[in-house]
Structure formats: structure tokens, C-alpha cells
N, C-alpha and C. Protein backbone atom coordinates (compact mmCIF):
# COMPACT_ATOMS: atom_id res chain seq x y z
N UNK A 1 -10.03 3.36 -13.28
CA UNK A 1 -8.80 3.61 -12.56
C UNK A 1 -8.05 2.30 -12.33
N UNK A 2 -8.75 1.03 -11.62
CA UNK A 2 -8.06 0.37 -11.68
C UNK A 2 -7.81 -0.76 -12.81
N UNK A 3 -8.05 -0.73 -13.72
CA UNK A 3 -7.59 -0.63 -15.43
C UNK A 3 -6.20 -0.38 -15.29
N UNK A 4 -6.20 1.12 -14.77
CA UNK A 4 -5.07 1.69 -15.35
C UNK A 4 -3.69 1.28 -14.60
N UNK A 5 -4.13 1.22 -13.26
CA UNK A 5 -3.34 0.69 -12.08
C UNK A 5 -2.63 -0.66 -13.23
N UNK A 6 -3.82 -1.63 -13.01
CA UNK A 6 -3.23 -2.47 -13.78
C UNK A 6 -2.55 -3.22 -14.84
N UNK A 7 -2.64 -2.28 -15.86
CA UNK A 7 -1.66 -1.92 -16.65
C UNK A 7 -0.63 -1.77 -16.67
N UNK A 8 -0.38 -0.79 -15.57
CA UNK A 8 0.96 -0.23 -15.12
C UNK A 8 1.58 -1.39 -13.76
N UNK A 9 0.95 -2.40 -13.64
CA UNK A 9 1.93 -3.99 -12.76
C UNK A 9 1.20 -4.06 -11.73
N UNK A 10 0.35 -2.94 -11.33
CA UNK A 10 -0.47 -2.64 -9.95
C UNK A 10 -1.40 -4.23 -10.13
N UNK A 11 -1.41 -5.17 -8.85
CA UNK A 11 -2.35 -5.88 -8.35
C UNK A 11 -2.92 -5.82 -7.40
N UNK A 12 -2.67 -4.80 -6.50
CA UNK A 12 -3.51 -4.86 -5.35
C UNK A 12 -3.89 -3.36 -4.46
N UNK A 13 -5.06 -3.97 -4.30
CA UNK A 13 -5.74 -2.60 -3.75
C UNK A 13 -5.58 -2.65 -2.15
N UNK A 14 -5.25 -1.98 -1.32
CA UNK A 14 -5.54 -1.91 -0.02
C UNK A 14 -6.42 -0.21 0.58
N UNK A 15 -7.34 -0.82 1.55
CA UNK A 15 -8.44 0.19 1.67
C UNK A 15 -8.11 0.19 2.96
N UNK A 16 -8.38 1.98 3.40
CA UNK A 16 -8.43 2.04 5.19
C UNK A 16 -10.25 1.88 5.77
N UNK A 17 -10.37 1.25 6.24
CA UNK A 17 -11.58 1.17 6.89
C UNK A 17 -11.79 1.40 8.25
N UNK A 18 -13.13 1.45 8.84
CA UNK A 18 -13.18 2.54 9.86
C UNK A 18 -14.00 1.23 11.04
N UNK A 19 -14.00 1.44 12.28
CA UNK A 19 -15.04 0.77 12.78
C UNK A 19 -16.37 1.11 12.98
N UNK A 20 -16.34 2.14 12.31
CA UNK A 20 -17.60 3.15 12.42
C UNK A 20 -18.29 2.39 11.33
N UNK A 21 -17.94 1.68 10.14
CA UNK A 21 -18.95 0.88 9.14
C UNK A 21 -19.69 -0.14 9.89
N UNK A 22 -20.85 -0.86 8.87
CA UNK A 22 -21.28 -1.92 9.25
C UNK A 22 -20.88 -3.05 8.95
N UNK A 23 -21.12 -3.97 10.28
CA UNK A 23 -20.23 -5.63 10.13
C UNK A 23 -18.80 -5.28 10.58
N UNK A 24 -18.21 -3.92 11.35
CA UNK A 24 -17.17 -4.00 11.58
C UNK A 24 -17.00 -3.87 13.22
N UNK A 25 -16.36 -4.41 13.70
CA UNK A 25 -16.00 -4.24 15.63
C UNK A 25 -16.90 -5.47 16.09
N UNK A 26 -17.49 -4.89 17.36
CA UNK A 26 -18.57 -6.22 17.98
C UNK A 26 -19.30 -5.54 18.72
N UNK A 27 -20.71 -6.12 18.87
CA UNK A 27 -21.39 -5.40 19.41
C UNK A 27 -22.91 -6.14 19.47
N UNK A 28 -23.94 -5.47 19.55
CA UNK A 28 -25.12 -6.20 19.03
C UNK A 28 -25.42 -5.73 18.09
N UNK A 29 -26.17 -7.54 17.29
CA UNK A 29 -26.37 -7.32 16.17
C UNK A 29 -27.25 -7.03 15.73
N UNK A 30 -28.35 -6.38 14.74
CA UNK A 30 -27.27 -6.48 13.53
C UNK A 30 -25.92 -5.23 13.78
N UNK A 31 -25.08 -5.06 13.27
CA UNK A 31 -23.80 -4.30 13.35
C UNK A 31 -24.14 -3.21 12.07
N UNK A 32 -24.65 -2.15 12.15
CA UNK A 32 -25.06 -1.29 11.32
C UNK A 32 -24.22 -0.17 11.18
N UNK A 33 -24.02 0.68 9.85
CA UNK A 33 -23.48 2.00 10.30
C UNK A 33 -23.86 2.31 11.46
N UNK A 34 -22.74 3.30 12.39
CA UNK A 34 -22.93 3.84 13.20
C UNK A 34 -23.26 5.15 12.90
N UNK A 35 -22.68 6.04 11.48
CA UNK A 35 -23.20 7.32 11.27
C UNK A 35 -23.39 7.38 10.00
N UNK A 36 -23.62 8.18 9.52
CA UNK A 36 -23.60 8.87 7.75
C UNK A 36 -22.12 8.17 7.46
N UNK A 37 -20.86 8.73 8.36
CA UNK A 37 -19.31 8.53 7.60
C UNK A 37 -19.27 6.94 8.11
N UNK A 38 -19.80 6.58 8.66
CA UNK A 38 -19.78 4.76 8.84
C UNK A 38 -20.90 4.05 7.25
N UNK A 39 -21.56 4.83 7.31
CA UNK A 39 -22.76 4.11 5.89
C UNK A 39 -21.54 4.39 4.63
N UNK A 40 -20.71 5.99 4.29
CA UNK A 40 -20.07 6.01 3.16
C UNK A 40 -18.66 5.15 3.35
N UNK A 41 -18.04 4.79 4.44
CA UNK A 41 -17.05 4.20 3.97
C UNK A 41 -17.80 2.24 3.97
N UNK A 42 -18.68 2.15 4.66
CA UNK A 42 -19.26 0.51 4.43
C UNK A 42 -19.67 0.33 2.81
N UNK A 43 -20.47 1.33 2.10
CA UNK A 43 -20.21 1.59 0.69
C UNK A 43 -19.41 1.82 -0.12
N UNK A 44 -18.17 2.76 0.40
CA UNK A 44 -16.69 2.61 -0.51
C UNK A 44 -16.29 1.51 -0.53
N UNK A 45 -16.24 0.58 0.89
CA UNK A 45 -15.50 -0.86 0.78
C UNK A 45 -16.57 -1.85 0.24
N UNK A 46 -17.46 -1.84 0.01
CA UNK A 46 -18.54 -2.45 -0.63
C UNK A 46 -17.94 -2.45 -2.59
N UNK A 47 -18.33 -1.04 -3.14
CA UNK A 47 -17.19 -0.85 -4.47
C UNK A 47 -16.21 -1.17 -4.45
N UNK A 48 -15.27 -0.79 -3.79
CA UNK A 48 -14.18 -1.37 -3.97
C UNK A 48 -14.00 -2.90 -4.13
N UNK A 49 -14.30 -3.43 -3.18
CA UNK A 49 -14.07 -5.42 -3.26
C UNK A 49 -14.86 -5.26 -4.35
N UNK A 50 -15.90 -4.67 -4.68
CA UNK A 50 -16.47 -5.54 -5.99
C UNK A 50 -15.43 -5.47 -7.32
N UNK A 51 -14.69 -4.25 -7.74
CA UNK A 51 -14.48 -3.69 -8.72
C UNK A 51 -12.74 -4.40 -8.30
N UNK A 52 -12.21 -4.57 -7.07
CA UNK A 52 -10.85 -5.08 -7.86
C UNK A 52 -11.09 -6.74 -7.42
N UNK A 53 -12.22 -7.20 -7.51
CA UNK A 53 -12.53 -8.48 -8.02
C UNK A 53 -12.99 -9.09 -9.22
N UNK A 54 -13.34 -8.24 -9.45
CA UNK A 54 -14.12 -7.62 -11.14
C UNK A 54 -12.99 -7.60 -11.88
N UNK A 55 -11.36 -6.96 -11.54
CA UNK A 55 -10.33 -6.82 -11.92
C UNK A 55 -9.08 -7.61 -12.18
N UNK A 56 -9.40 -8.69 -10.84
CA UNK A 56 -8.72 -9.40 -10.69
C UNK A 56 -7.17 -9.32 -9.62
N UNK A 57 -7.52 -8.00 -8.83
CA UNK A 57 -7.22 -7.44 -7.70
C UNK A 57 -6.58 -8.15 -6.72
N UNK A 58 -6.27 -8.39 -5.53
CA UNK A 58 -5.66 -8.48 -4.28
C UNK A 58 -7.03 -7.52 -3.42
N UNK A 59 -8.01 -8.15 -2.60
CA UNK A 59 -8.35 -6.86 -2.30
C UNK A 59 -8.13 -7.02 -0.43
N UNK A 60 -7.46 -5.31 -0.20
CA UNK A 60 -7.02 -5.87 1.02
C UNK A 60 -7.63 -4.39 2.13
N UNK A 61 -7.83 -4.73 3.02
CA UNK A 61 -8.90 -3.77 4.12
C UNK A 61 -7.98 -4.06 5.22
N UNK A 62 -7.71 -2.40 5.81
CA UNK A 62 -7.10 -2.26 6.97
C UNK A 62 -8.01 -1.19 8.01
N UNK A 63 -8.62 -2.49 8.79
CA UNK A 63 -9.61 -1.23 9.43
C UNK A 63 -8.60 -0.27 10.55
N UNK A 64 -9.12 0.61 10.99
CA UNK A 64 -7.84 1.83 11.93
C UNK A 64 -9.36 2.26 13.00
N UNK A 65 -8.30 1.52 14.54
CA UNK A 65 -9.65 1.74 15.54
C UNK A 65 -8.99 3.37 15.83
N UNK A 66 -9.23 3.49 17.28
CA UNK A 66 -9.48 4.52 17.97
C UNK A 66 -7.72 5.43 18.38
N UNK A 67 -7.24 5.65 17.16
CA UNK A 67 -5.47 6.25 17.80
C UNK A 67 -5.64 7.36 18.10
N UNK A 68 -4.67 7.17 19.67
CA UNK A 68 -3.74 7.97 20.03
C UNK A 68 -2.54 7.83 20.09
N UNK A 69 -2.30 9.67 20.43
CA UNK A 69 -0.66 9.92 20.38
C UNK A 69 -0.42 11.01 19.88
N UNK A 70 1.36 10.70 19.17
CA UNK A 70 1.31 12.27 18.77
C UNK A 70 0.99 12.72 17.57
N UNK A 71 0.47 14.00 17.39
CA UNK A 71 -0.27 14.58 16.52
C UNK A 71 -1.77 14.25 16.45
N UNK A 72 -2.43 13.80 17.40
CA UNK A 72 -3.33 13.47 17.74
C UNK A 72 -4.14 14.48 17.63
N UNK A 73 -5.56 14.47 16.58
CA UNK A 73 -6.54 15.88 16.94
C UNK A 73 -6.73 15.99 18.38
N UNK A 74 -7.01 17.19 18.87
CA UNK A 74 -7.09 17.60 20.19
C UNK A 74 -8.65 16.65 20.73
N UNK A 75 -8.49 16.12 21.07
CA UNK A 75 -10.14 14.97 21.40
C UNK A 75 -9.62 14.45 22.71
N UNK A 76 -10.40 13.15 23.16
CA UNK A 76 -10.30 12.75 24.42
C UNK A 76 -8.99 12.70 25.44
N UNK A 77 -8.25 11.96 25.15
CA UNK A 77 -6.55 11.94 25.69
C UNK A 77 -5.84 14.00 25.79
N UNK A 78 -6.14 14.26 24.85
CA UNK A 78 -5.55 15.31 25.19
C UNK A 78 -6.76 16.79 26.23
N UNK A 79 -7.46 16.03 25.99
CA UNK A 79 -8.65 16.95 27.07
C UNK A 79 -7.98 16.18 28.70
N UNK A 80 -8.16 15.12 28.53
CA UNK A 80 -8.07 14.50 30.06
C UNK A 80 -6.87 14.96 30.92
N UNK A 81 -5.45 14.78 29.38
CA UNK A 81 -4.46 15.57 30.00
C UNK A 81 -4.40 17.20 30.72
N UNK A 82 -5.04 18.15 29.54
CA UNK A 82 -5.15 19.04 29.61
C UNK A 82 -5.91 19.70 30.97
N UNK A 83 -6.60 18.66 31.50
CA UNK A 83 -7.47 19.42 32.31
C UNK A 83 -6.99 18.70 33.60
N UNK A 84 -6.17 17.63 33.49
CA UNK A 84 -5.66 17.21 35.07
C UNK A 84 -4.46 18.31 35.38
N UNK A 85 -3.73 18.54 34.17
CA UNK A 85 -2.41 19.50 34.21
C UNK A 85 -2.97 20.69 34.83
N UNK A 86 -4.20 20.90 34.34
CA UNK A 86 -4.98 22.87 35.11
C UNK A 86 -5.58 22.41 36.58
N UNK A 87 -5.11 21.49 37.05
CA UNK A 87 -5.71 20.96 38.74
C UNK A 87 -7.06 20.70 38.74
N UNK A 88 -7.96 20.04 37.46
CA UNK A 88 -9.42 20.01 37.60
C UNK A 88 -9.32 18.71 37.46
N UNK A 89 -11.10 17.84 37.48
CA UNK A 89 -11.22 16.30 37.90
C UNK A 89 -11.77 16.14 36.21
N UNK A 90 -11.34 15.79 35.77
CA UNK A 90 -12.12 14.75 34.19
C UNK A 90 -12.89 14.65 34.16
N UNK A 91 -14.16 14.90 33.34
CA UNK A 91 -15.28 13.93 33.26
C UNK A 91 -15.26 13.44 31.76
N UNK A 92 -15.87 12.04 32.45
CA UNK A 92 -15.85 11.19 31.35
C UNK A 92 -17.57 11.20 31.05
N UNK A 93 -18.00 11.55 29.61
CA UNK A 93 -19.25 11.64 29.29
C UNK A 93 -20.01 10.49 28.99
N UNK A 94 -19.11 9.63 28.38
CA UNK A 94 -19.56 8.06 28.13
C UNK A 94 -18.85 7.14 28.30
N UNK A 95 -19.00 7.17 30.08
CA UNK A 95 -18.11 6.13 30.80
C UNK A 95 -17.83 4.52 30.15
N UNK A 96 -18.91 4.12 29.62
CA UNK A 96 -19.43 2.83 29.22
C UNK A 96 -19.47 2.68 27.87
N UNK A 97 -19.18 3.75 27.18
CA UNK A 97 -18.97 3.41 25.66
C UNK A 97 -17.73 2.94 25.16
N UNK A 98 -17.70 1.87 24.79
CA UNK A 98 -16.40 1.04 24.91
C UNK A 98 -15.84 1.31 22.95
N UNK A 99 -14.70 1.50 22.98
CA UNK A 99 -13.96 2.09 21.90
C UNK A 99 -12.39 1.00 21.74
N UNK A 100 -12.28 0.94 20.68
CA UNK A 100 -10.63 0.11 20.75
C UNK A 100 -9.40 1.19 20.40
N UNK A 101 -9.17 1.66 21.50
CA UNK A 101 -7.65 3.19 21.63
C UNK A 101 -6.32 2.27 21.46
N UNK A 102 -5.89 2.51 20.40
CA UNK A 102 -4.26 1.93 19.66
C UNK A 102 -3.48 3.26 19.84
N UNK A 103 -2.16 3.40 20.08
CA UNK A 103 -1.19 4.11 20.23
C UNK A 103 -0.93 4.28 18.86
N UNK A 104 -0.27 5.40 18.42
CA UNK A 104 -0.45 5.46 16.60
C UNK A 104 0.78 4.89 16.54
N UNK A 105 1.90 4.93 17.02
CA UNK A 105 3.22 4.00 17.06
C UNK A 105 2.81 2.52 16.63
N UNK A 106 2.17 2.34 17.44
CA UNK A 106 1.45 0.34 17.03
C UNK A 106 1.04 0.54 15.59
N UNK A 107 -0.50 1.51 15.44
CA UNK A 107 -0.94 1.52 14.40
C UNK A 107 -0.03 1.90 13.21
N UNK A 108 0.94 2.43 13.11
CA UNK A 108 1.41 2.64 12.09
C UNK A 108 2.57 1.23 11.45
N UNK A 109 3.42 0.63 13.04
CA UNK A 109 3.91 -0.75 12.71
C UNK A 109 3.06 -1.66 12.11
N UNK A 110 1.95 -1.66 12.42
CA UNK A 110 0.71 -2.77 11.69
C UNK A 110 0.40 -2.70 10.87
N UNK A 111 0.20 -1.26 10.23
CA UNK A 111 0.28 -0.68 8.68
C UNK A 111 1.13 -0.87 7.70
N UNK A 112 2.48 -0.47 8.43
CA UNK A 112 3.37 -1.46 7.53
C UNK A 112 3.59 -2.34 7.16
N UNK A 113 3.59 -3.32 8.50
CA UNK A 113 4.00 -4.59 7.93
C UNK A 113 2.49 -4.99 6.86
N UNK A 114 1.21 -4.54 7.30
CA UNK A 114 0.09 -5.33 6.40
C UNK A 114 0.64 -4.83 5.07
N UNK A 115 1.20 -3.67 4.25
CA UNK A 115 0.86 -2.96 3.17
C UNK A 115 2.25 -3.45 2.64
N UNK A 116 3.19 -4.55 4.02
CA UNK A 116 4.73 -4.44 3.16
C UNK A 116 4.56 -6.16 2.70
N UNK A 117 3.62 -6.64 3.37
CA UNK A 117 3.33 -7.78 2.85
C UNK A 117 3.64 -8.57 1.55
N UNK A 118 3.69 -9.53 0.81
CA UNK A 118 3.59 -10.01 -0.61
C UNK A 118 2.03 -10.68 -0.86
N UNK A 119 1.10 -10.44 -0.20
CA UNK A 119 0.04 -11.76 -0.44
C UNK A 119 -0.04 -12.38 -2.03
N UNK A 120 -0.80 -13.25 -2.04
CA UNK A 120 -1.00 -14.30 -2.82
C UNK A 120 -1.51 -13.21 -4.19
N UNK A 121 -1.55 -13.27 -5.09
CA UNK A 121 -2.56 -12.59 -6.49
C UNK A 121 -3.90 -13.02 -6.36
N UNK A 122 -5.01 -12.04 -6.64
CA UNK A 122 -6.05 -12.82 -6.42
C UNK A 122 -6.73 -12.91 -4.48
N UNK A 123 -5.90 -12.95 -3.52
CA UNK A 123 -6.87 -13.02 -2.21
C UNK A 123 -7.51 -11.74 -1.29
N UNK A 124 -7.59 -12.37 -0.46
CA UNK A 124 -8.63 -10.79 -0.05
C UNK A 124 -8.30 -11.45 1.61
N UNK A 125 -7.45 -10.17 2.04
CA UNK A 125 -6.80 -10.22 2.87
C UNK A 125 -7.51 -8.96 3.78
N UNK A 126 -7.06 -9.07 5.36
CA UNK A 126 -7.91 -8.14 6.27
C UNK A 126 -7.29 -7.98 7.50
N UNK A 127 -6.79 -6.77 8.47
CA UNK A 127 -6.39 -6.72 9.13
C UNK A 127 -6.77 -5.82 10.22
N UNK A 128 -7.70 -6.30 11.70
CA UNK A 128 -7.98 -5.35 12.42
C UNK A 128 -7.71 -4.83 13.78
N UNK A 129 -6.31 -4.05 13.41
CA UNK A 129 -5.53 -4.29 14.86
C UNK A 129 -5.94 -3.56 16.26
N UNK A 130 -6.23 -4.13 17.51
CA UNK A 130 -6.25 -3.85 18.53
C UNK A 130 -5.23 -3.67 19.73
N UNK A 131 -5.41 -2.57 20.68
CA UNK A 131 -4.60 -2.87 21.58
C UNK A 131 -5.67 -2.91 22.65
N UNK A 132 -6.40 -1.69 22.96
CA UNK A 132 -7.36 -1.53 24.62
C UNK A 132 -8.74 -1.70 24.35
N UNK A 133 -9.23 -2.62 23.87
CA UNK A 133 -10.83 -2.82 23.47
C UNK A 133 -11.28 -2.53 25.24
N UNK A 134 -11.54 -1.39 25.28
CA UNK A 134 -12.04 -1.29 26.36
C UNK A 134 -13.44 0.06 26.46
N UNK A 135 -13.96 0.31 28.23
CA UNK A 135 -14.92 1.37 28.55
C UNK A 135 -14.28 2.56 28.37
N UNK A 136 -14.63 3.46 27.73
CA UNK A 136 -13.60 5.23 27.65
C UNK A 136 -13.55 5.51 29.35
N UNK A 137 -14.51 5.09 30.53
CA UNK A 137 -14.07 5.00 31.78
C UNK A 137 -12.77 4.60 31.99
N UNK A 138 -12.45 2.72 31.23
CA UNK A 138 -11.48 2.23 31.87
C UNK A 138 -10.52 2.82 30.92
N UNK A 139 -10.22 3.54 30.41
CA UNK A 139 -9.04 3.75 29.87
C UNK A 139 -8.59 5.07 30.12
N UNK A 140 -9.98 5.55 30.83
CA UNK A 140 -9.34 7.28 31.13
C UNK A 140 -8.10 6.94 32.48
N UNK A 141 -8.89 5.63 33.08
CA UNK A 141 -8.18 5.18 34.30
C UNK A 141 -6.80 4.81 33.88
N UNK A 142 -6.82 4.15 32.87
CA UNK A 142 -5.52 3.66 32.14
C UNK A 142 -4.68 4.87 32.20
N UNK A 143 -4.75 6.17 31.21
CA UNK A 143 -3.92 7.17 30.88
C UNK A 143 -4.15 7.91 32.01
N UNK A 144 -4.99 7.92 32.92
CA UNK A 144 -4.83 8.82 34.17
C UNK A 144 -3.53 8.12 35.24
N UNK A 145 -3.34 6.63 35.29
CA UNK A 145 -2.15 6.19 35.68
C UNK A 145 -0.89 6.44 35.38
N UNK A 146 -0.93 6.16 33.83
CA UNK A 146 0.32 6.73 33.64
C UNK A 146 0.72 8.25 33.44
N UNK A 147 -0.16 9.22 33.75
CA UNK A 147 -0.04 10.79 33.23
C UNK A 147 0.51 11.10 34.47
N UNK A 148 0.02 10.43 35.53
CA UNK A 148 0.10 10.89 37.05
C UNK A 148 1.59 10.13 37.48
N UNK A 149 1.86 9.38 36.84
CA UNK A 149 3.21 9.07 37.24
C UNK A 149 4.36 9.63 36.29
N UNK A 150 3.75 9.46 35.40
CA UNK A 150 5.01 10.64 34.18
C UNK A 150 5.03 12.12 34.10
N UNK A 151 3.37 13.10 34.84
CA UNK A 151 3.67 14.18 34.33
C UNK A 151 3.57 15.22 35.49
N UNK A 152 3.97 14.17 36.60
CA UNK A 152 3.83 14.68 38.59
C UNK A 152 2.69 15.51 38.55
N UNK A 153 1.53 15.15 38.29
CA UNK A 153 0.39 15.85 38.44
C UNK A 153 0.01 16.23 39.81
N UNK A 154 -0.21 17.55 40.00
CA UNK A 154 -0.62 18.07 41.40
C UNK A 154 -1.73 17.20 42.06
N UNK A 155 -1.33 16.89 43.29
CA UNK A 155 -2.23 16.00 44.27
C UNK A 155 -3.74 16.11 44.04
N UNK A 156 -4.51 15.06 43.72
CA UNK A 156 -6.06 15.12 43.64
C UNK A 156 -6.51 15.55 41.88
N UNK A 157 -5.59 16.10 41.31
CA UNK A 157 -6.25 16.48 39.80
C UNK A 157 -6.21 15.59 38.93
N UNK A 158 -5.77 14.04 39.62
CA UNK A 158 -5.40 12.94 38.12
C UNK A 158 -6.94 12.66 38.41
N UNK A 159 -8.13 13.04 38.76
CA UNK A 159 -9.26 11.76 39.02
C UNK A 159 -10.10 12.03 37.90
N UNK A 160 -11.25 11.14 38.06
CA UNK A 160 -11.46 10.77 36.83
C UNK A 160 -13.36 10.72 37.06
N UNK A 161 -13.95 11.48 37.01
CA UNK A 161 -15.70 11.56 36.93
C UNK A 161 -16.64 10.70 36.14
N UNK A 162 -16.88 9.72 36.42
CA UNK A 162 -17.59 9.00 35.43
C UNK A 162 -19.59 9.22 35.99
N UNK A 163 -19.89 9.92 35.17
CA UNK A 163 -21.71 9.40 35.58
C UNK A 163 -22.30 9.03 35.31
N UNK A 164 -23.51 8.64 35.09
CA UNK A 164 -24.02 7.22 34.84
C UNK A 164 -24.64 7.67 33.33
N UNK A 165 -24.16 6.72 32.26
CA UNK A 165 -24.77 6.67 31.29
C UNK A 165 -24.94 5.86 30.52
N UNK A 166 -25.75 5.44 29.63
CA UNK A 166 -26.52 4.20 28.92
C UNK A 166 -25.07 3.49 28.15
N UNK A 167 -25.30 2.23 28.03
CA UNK A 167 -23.98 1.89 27.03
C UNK A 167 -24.46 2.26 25.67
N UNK A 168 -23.05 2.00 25.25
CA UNK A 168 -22.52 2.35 23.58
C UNK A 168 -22.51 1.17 22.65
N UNK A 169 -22.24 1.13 21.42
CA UNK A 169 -22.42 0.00 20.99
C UNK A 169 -20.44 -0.37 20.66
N UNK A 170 -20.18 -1.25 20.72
CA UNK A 170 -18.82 -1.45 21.16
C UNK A 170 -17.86 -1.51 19.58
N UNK A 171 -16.96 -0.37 19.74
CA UNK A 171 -16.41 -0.81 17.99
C UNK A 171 -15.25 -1.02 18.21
N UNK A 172 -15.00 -1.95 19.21
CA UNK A 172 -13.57 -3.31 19.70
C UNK A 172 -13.47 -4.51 18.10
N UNK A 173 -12.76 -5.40 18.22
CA UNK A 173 -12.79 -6.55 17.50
C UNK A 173 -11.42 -7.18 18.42
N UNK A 174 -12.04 -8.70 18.47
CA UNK A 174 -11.20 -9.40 18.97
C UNK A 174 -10.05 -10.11 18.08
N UNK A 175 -10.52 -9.44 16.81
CA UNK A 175 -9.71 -10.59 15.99
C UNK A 175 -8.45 -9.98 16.05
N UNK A 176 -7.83 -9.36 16.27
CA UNK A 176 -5.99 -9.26 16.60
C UNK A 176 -5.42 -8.34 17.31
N UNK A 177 -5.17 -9.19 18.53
CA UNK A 177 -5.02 -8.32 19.83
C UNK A 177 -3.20 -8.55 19.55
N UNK A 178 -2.70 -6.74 19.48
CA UNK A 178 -1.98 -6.76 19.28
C UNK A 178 -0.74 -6.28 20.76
N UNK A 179 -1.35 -6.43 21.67
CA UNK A 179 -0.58 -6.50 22.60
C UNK A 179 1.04 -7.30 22.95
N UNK A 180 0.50 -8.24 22.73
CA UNK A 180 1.91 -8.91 22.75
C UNK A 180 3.18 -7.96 21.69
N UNK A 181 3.30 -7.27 20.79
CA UNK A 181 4.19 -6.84 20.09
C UNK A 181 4.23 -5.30 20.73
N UNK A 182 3.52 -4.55 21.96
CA UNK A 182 4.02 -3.31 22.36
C UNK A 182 2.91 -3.27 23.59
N UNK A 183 3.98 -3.38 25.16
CA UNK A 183 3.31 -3.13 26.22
C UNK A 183 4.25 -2.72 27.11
N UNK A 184 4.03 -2.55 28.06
CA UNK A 184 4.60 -2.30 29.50
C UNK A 184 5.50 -1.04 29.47
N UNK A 185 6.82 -0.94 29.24
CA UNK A 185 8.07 0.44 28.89
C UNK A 185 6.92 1.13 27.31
N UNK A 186 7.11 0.61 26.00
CA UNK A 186 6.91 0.97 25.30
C UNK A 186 5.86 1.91 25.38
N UNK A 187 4.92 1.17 26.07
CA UNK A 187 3.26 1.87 26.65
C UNK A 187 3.02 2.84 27.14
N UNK A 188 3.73 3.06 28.58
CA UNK A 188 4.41 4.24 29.07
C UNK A 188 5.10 4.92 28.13
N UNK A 189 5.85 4.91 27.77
CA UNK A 189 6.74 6.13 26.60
C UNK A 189 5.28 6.72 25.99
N UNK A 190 4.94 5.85 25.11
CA UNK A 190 3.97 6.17 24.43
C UNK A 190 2.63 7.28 25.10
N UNK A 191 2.22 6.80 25.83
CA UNK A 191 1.54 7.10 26.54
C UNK A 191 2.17 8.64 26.62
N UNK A 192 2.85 9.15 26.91
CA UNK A 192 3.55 10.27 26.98
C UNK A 192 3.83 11.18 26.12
N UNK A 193 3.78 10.22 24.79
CA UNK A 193 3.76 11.20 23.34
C UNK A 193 2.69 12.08 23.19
């Protein structure tokens, strides 16, 4: 395939990667798959760099942490909403399992600009954008702030249940905290999508 790519002017490959592989986020080491779909994509990006190096490729990896927003599968953010809006208290199941939650608005600006890029012919380029490397506790606290001020939640239903449970292994990365390019107004809006 990528033969053919290249043939046709194609030099560069860019791959979505997950933090669910191994060697990706932070945590203790060693940094192993976290599941079966963390072992097959640490092996797709494993082939891949080999084969468009083999090629003579660009090879470029965009790992994608934890988004929300809109169109969001129905999962954490939209449970928390869902159930402060019906006057009940949240529980958070793994207060302490710390996750990196990007607004898909960010994630998709970061996507662009990585994929609108020119890099060099030949390098192997990597991009792993963060906004809330944080506890799924502290961030229920996060979106329970702003839900309760944007969506006048009935008195007592924004709270938030955390009980005690073992930590997680953390699939944050510090390497590009993308805060500075979308916080405070933007956040809020967002937050709301």
C-alpha cells in the first residue's frame, strides 16, 4: 500500500494512537498495554513506523487522550450530566483513576494544525495533546462546576460521590499541555456542548 501511496507523491503517513498502548501517557513503569485494543494499536504503530521507514516515509503519530463534547458516546460527562439534571448525586466509580479529558473542539484544532503541517521528508514527528491530566474525581468536580452554573441545576443534585478506590494507572502525558491555546470563556462554552 504504501508503494502505492508513494507513487502517487504520498510521503507521509500519519497514525491515530491511543493512550491505551504501551510506552504511551505516564504512569508506572514498565508502561504496558492497558488492554487487548491498547496491545493492537501498540502493534499497528509498531508496523507502521517500521514499513514507512522501510519506505522512506514521514512517519507521524497523533496520540487522542480522553474527548469530550459534542457527539460524544454517551459515557462519563454525559452520565454525570444526565443524572444531576434527574435531581440525583453522581457517583464516581474510579475517583482516582486519572485520565487526560480534551474538549473535542481542542482535539480537533490540534489535529489540524499537526496533519496541516509541512514536516521535513524523512522525520518522525509526534504529537500528544493535553488539556486536564487529571483524577475522574477531580474533573467530575471540574464539569460539576460548570454544569451547575450553566444548566441551573436544582439545589443539592450537582454533587459528586466519590468512594474509596485503588488507583489507576495514569494515561496523562506531560509532553503538551495545551491549555494555554483554549481556557477560561472557551472552556465554559465548551463544557456545555
Amino acid at each position: 500500500m504504501l508503494k502505492g501511496l508513494k507513487d502517487k507523491g504520498c510521503g507521509r503517513l500519519v497514525l491515530t494512537g491511543s493512550f491505551f498502548e504501551a510506552n504511551e501517557g505516564a504512569g508506572s513503569a514498565p508502561l504496558r498495554a492497558f488492554s487487548p485494543y491498547g496491545l493492537s494499536k501498540t502493534l499497528t504503530a509498531a508496523a507502521a513506523q517500521f514499513y514507512a521507514d522501510r519506505e522512506g516515509f514521514t512517519f507521524e503519530k497523533f496520540v487522542i487522550p480522553n474527548p469530550f463534547g459534542p457527539y460524544e458516546e454517551p459515557r462519563f460527562t454525559a452520565y454525570l450530566v444526565k443524572t444531576w439534571l434527574a435531581g440525583e448525586t453522581a457517583r464516581v466509580q474510579t475517583p482516582r483513576y486519572v485520565r487526560d479529558n480534551i474538549h473535542v473542539s481542542l482535539l480537533a484544532k490540534a489535529y489540524a494544525a499537526f496533519v496541516g503541517a509541512s514536516p521535513a521528508p524523512g522525520t518522525v514527528r509526534r504529537l500528544n495533546p493535553s488539556l486536564y491530566p487529571e483524577s475522574q474525581g477531580a474533573f467530575a468536580e471540574r464539569v460539576r462546576r460548570e454544569a451547575a452554573a450553566k444548566l441551573h441545576l436544582p439545589a443539592g443534585s450537582n454533587s459528586v460521590h466519590r468512594p474509596n478506590s485503588p488507583s489507576r494507572r495514569c494515561e496523562s502525558t506531560p509532553t503538551s499541555s495545551m491549555r494555554r491555546h483554549w481556557g477560561g470563556a472557551r472552556c465554559r462554552r465548551g463544557m456545555n456542548s
